[in-house]
C-alpha atoms as a PDB file:
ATOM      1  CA  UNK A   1       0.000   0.000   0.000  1.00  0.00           C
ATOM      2  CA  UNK A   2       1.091   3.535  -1.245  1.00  0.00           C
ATOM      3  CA  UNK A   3       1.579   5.851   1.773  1.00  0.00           C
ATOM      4  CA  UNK A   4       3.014   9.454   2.892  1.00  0.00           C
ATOM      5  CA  UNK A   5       4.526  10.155   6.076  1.00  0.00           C
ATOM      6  CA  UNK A   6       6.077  13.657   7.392  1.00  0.00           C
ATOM      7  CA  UNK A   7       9.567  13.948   8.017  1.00  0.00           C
ATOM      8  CA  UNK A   8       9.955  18.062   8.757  1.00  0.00           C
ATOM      9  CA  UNK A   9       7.609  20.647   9.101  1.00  0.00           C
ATOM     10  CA  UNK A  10       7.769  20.911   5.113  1.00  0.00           C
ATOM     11  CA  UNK A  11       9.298  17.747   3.953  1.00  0.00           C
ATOM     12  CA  UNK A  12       7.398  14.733   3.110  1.00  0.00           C
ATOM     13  CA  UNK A  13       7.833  11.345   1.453  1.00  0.00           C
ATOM     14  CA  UNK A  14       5.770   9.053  -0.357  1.00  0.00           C
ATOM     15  CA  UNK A  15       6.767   5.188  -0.853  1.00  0.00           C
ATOM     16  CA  UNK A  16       5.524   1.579   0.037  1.00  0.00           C
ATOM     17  CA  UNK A  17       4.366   0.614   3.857  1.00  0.00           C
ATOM     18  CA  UNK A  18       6.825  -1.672   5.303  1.00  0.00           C
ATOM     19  CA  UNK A  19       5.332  -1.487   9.078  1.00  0.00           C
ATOM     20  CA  UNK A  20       3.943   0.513  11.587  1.00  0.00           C
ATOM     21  CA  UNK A  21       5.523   1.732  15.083  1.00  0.00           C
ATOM     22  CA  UNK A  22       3.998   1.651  18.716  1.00  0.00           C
ATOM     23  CA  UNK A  23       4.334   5.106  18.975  1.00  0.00           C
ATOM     24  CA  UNK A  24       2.116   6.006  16.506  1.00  0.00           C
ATOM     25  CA  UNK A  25       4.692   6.259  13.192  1.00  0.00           C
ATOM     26  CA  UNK A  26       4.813   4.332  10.238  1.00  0.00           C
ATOM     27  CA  UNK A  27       8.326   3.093   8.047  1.00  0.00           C
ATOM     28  CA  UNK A  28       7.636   3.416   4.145  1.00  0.00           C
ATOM     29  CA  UNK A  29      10.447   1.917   1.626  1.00  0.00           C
ATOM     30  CA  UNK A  30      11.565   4.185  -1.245  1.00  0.00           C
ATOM     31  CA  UNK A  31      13.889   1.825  -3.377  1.00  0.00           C
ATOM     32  CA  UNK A  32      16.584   0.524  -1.180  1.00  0.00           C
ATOM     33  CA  UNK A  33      16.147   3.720   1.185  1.00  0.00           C
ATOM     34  CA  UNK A  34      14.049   3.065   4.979  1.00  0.00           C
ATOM     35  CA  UNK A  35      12.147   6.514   6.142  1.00  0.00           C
ATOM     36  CA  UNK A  36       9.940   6.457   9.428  1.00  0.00           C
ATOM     37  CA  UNK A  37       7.742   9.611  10.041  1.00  0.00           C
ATOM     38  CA  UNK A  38       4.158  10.639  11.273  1.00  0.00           C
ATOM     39  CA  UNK A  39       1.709   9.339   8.553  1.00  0.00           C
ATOM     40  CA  UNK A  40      -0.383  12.310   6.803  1.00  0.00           C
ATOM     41  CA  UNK A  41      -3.787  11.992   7.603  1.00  0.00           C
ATOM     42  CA  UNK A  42      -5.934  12.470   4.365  1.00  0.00           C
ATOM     43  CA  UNK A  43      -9.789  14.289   5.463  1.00  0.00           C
ATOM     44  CA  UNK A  44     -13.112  14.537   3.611  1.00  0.00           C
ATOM     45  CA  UNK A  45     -14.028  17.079   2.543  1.00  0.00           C
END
């Protein structure tokens, strides 16, 4: 599954869900590259 996850207050990243943390974060794989950050929460509008 596709997700996005916050690294910075303006940086984010998009790649494939590899697991998710007890404290709330998720790791997503980019290529060979591992990036763990607060998942963006998507709203209805």
């Amino acid at each position: 599954m596709l997700r996005t996850i916050i690294l910075g207050s303006c940086v984010s990243v998009q790649g494939i869900l590899e697991r998710t943390l007890p404290d709330g974060r998720i790791a997503i794989r980019v290529g060979k590259k591992l990036f763990v950050g607060l998942p963006v929460v998507s709203r209805a509008v």
